[in-house]
C-alpha atoms as a PDB file:
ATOM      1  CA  UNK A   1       8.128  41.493  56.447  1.00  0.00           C
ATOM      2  CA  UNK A   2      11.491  40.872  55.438  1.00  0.00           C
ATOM      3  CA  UNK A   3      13.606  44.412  55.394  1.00  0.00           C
ATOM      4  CA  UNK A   4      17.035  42.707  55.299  1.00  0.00           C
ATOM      5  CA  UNK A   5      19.130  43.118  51.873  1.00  0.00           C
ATOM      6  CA  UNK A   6      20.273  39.848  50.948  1.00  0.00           C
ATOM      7  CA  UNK A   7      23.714  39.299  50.981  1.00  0.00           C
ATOM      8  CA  UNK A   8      25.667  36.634  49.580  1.00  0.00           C
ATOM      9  CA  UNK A   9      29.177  35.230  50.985  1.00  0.00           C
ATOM     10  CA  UNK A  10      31.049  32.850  49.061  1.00  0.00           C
ATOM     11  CA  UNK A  11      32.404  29.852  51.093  1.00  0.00           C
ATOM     12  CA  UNK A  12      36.018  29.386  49.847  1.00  0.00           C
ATOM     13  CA  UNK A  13      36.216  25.677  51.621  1.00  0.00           C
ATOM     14  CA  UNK A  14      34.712  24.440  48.354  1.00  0.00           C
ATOM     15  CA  UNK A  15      37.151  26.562  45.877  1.00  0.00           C
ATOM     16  CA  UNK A  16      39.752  24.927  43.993  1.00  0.00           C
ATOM     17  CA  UNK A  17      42.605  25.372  46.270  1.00  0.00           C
ATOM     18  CA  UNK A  18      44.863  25.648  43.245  1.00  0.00           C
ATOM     19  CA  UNK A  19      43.017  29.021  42.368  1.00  0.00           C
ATOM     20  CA  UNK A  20      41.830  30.122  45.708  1.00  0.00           C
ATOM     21  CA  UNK A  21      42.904  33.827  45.235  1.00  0.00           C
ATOM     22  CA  UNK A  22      41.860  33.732  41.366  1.00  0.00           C
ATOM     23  CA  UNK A  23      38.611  32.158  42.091  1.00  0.00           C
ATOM     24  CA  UNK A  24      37.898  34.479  45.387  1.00  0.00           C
ATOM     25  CA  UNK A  25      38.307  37.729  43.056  1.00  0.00           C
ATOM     26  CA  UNK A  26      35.855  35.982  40.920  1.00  0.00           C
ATOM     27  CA  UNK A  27      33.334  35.567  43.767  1.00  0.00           C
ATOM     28  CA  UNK A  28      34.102  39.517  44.154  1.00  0.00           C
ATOM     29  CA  UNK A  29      33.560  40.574  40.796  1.00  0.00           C
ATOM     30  CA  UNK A  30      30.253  38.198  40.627  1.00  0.00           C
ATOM     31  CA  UNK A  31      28.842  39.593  43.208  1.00  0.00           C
ATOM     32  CA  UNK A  32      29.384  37.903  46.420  1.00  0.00           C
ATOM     33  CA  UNK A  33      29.459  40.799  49.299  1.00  0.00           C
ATOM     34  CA  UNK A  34      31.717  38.694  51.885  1.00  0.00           C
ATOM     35  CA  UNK A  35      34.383  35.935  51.747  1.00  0.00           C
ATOM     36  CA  UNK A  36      33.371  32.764  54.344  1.00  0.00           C
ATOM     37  CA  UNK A  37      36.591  31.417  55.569  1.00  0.00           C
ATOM     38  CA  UNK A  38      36.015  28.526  57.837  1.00  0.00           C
ATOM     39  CA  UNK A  39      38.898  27.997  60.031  1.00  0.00           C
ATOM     40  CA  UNK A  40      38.637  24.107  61.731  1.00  0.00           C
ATOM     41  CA  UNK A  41      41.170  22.378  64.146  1.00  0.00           C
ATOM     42  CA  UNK A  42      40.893  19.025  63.754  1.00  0.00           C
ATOM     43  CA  UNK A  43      39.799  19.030  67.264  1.00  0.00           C
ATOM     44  CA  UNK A  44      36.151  20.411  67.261  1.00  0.00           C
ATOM     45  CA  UNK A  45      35.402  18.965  63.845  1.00  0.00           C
ATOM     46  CA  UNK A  46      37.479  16.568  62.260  1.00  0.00           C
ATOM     47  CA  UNK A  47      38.738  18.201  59.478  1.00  0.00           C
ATOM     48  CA  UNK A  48      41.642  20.897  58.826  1.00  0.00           C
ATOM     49  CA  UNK A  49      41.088  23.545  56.582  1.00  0.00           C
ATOM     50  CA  UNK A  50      42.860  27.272  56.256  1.00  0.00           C
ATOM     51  CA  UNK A  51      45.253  28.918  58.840  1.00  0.00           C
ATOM     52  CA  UNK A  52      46.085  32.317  59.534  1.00  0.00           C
ATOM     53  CA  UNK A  53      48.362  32.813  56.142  1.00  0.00           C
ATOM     54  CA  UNK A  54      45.683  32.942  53.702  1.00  0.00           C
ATOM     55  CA  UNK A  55      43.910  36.379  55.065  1.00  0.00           C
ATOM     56  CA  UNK A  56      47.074  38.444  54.122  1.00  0.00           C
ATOM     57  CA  UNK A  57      47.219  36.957  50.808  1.00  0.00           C
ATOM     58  CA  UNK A  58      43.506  37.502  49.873  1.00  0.00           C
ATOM     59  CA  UNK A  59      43.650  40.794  51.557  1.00  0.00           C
ATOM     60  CA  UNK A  60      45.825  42.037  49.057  1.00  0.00           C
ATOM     61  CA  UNK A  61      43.587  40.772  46.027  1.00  0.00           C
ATOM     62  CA  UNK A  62      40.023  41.823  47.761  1.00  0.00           C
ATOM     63  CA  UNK A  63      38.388  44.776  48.569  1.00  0.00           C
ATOM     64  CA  UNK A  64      35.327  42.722  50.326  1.00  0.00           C
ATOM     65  CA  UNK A  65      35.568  41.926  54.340  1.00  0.00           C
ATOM     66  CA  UNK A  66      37.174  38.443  55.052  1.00  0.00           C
ATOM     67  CA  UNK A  67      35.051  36.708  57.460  1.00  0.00           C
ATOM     68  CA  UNK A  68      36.709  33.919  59.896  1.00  0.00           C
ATOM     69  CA  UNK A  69      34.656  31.381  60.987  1.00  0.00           C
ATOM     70  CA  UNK A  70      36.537  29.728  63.755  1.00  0.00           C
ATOM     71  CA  UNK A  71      34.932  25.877  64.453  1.00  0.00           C
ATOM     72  CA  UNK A  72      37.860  25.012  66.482  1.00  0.00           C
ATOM     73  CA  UNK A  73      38.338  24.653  70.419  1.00  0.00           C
ATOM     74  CA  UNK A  74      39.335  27.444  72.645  1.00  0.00           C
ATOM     75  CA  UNK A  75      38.292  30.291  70.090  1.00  0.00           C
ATOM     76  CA  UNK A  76      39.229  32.755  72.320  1.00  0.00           C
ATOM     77  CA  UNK A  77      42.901  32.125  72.299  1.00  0.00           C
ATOM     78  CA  UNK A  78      43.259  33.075  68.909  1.00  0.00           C
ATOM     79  CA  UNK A  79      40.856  36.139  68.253  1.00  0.00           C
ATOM     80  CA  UNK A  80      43.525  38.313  68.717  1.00  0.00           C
ATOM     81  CA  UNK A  81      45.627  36.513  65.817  1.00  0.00           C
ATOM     82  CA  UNK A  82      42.808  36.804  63.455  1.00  0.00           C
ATOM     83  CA  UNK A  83      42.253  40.123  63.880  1.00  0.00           C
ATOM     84  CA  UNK A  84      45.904  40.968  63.166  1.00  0.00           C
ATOM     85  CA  UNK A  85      45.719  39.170  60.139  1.00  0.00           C
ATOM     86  CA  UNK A  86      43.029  41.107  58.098  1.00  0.00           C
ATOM     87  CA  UNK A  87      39.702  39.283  59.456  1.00  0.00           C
ATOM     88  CA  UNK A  88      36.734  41.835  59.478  1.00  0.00           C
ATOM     89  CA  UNK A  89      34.280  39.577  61.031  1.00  0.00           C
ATOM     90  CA  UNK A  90      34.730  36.584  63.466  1.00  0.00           C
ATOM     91  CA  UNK A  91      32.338  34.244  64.145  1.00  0.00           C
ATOM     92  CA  UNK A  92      32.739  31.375  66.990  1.00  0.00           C
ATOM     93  CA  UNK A  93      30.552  28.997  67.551  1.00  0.00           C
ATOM     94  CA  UNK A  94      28.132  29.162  70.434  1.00  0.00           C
ATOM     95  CA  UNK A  95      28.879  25.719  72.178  1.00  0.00           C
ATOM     96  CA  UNK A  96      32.920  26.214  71.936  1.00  0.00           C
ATOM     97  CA  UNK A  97      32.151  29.865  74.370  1.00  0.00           C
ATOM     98  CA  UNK A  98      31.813  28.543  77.641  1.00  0.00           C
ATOM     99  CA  UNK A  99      31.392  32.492  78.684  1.00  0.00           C
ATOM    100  CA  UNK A 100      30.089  33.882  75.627  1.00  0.00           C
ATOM    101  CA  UNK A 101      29.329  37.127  76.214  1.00  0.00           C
ATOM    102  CA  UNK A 102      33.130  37.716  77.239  1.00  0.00           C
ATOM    103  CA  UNK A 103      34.290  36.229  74.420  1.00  0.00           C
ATOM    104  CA  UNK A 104      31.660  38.746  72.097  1.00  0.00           C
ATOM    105  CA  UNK A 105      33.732  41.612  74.466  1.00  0.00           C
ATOM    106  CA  UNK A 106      36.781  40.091  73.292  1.00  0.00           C
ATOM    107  CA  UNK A 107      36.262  40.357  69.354  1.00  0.00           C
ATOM    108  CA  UNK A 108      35.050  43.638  69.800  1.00  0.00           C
ATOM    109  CA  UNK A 109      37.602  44.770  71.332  1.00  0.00           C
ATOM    110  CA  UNK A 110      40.386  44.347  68.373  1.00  0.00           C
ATOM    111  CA  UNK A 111      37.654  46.489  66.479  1.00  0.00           C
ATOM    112  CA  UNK A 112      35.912  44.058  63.974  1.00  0.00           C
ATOM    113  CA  UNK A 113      32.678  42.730  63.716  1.00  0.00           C
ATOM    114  CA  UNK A 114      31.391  40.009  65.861  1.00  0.00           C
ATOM    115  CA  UNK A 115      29.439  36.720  64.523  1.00  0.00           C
ATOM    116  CA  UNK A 116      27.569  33.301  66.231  1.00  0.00           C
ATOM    117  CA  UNK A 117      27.360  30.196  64.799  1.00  0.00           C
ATOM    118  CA  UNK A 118      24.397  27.888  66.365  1.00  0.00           C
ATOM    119  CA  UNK A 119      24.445  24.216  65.302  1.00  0.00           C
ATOM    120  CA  UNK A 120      21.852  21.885  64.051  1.00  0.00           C
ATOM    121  CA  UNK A 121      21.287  19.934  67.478  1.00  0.00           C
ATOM    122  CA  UNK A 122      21.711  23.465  69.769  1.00  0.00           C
ATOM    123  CA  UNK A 123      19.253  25.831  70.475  1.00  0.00           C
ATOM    124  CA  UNK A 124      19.379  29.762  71.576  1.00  0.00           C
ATOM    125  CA  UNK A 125      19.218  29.485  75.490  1.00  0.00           C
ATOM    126  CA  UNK A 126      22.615  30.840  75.825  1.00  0.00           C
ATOM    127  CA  UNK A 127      21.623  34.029  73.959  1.00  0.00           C
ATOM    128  CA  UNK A 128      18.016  34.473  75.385  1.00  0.00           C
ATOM    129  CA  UNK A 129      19.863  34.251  79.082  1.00  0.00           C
ATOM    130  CA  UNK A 130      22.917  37.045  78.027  1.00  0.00           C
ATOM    131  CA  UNK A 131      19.883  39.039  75.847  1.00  0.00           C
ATOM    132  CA  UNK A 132      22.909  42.026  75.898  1.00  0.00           C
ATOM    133  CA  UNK A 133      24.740  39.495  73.286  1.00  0.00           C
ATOM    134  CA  UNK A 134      22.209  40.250  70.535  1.00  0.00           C
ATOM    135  CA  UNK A 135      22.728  43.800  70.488  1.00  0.00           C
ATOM    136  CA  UNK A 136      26.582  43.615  69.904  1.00  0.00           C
ATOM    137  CA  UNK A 137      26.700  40.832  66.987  1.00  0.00           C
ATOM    138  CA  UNK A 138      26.709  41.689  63.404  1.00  0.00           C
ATOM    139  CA  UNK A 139      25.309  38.062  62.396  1.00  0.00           C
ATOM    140  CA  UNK A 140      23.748  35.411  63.351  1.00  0.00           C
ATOM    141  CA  UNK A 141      24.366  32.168  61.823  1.00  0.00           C
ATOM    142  CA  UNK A 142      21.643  29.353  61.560  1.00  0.00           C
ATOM    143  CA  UNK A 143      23.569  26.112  60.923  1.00  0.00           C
ATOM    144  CA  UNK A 144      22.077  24.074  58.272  1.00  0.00           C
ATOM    145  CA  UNK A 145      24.497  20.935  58.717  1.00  0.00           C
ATOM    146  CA  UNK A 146      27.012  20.196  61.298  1.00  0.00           C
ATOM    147  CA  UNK A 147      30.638  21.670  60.734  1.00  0.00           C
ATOM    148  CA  UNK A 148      33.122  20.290  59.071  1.00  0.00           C
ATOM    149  CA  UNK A 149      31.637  17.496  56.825  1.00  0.00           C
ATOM    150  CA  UNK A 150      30.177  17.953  53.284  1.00  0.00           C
ATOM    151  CA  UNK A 151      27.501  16.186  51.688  1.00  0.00           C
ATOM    152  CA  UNK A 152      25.160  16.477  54.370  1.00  0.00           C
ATOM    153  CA  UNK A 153      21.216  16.964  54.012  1.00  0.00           C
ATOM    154  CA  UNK A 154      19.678  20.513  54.651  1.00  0.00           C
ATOM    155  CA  UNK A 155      18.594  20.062  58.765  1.00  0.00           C
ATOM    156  CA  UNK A 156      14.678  20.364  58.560  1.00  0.00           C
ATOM    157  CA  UNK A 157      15.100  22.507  62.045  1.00  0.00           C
ATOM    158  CA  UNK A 158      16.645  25.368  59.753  1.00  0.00           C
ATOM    159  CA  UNK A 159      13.647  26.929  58.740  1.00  0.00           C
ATOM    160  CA  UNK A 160      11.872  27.590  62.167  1.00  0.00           C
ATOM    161  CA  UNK A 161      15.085  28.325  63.703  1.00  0.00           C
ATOM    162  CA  UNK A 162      15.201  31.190  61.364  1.00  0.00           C
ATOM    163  CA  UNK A 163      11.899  32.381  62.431  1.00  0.00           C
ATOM    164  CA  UNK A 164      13.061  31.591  65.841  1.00  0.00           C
ATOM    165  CA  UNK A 165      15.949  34.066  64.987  1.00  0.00           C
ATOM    166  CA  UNK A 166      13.580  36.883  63.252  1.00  0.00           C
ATOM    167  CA  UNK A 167      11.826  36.838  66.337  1.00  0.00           C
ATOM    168  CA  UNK A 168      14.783  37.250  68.795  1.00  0.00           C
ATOM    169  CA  UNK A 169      15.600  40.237  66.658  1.00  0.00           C
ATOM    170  CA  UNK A 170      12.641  41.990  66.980  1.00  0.00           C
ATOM    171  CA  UNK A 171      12.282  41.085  70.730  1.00  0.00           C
ATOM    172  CA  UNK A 172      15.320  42.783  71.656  1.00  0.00           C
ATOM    173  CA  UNK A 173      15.182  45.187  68.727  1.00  0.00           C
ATOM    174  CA  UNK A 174      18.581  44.927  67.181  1.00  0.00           C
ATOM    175  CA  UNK A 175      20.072  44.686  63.553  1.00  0.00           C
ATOM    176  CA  UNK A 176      21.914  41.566  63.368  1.00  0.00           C
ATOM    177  CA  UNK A 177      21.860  39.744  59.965  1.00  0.00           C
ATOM    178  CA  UNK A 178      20.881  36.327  60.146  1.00  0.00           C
ATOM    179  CA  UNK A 179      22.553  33.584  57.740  1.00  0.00           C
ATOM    180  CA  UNK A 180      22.549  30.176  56.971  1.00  0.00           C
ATOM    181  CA  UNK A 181      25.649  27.910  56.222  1.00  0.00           C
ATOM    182  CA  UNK A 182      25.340  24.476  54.476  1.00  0.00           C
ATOM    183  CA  UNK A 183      23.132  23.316  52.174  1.00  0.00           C
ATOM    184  CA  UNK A 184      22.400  26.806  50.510  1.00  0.00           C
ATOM    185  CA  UNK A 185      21.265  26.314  46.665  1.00  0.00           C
ATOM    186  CA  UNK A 186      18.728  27.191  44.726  1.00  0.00           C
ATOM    187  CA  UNK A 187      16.430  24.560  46.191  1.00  0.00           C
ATOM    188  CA  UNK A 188      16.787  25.528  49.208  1.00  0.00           C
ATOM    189  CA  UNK A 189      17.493  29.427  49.141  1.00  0.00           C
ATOM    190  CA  UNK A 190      13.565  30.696  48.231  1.00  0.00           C
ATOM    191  CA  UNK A 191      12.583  29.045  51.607  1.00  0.00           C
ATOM    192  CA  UNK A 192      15.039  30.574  53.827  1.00  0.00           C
ATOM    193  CA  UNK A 193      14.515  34.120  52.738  1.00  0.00           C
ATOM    194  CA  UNK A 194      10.867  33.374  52.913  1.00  0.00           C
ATOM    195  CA  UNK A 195      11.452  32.669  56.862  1.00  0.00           C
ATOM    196  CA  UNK A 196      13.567  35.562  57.210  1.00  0.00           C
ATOM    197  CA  UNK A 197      17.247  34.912  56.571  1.00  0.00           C
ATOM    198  CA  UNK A 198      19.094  37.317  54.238  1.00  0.00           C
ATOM    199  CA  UNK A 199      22.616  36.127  54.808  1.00  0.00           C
ATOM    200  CA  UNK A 200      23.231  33.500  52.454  1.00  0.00           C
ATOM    201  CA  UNK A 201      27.186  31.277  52.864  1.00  0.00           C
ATOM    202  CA  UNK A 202      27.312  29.430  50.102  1.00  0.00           C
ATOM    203  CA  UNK A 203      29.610  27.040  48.904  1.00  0.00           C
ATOM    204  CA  UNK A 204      29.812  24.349  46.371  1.00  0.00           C
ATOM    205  CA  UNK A 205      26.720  25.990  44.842  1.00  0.00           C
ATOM    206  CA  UNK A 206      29.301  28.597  43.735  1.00  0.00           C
ATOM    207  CA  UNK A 207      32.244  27.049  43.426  1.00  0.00           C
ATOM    208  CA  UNK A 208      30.680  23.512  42.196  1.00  0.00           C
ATOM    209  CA  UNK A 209      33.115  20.571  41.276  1.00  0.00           C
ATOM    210  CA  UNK A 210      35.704  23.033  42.780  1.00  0.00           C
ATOM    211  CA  UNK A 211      36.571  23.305  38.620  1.00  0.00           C
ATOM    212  CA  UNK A 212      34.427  26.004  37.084  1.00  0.00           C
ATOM    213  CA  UNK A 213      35.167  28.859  34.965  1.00  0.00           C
ATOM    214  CA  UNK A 214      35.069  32.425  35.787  1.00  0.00           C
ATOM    215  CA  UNK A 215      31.703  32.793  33.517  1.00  0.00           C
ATOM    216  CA  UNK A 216      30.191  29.299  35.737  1.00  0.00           C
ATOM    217  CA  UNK A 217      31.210  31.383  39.175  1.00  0.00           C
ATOM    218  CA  UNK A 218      29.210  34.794  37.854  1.00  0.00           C
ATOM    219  CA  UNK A 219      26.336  32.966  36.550  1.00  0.00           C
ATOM    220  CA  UNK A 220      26.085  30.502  39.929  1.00  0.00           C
ATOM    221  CA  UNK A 221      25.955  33.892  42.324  1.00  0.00           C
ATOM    222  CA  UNK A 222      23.283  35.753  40.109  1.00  0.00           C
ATOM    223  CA  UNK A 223      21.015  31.991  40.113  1.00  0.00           C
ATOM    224  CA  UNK A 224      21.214  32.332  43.711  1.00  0.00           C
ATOM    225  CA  UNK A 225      20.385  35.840  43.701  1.00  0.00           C
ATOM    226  CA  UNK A 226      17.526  35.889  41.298  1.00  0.00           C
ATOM    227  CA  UNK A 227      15.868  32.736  42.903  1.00  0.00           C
ATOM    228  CA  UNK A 228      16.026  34.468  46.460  1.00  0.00           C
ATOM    229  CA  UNK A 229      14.535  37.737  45.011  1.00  0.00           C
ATOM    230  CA  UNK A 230      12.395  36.150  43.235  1.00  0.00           C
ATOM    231  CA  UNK A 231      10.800  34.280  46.421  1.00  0.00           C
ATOM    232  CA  UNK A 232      10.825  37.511  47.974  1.00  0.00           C
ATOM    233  CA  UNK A 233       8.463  38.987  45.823  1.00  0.00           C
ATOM    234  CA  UNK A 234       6.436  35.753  46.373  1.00  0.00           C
ATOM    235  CA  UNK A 235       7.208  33.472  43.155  1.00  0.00           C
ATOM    236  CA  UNK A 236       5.749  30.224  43.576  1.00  0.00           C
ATOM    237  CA  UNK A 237       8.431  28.545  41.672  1.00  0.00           C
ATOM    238  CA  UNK A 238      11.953  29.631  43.949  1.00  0.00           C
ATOM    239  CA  UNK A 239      14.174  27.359  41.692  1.00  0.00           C
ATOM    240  CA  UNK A 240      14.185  25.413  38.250  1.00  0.00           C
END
């Protein structure tokens, strides 16, 4: 039974960086509960994207939390910094924690929330050895493509690694959400709540051609919405 609300968090990596802030109010006022920030190095994937400057300046248009998602190396040396800056979650990735339950210590510490991101090709032995993990984060992340590149295909290990997920929750009885970042559209969406995710990153099915209009922004978060609910309540037909 799924007794998660669904939440959606707009990815600003696909916004038109000419309009971030204008387009990230947007997101707000559409509906989006959370603003995805990836943060990348260069180094762990092989793009760069935002730095520490842009939290400040969409904290002061935003009334949302500002999630970092850090896919860079060493995430620990800079937790700190992006907790001083106005991030209300962090998320790291699992394989860049080489002691991961420290480093869950270490962003709960500067008092926000706490996040892991699992790739495509990586599975949850890390967190089924340090069970203790599971009761601290906020969310879970199921990786749908590999960081850093766009325009890859949904990874058909998503869905069961969602279930996978919904059961390590209920094992260990704890209250993390559990989303999914890449790929997230209406094609895809009705299946993943179906398996159990309710945390829904979401991207260039938002933002699009990194062009729209205010009206195209609204319209693309209540799609996603309605197609999700829709496969909750156990629509055949989760998109058109």
């Amino acid at each position: 039974m799924h007794t998660k609300e669904i939440i959606i968090s707009a990815s600003i990596l696909s916004a038109n960086y000419g309009k971030l802030t204008e387009q990230a109010v947007e997101a707000e006022k559409g509906g989006s509960q959370t603003i995805h920030i990836d943060i990348m190095d260069g180094h762990y994937v092989h793009n760069f994207s935002f730095g520490l400057d842009v939290f400040p300046a969409l904290k002061k248009q935003l009334s949302i939390p500002l999630v970092a998602h850090l896919e860079i190396e060493k995430p620990d040396y800079f937790i700190q910094d992006f907790a001083d800056v106005g991030a209300d979650m962090i998320v790291v990735q699992e394989d860049t924690c080489p002691h991961l339950p420290r480093t869950i210590e270490n962003i709960l510490k500067t008092g926000v929330k706490a996040g892991i991101g699992i790739n495509p090709d990586r599975g949850f032995e890390k967190l089924e050895a340090n069970p203790e993990i599971l009761q601290k984060i906020d969310l879970l992340i199921v990786m749908a493509v590999y960081p850093g590149f766009g325009g890859q295909p949904f990874s058909p290990v998503t869905i069961p690694k969602i279930k996978k997920a919904v059961d390590l929750r209920h094992k260990y009885k704890c209250n993390f959400d559990i989303g999914v970042d890449g790929g997230v559209s209406i094609k895809t969406v009705g299946n993943i709540v179906k398996a159990g995710g309710n945390y829904l990153i979401a991207g260039s099915s938002i933002f699009g051609n990194k062009n729209l209009e205010k009206k195209e922004i609204h319209q693309n978060i209540n799609e996603l919405k309605k197609v999700a609910q829709n496969a909750l309540a156990g629509d055949e037909l989760f998109y058109v």
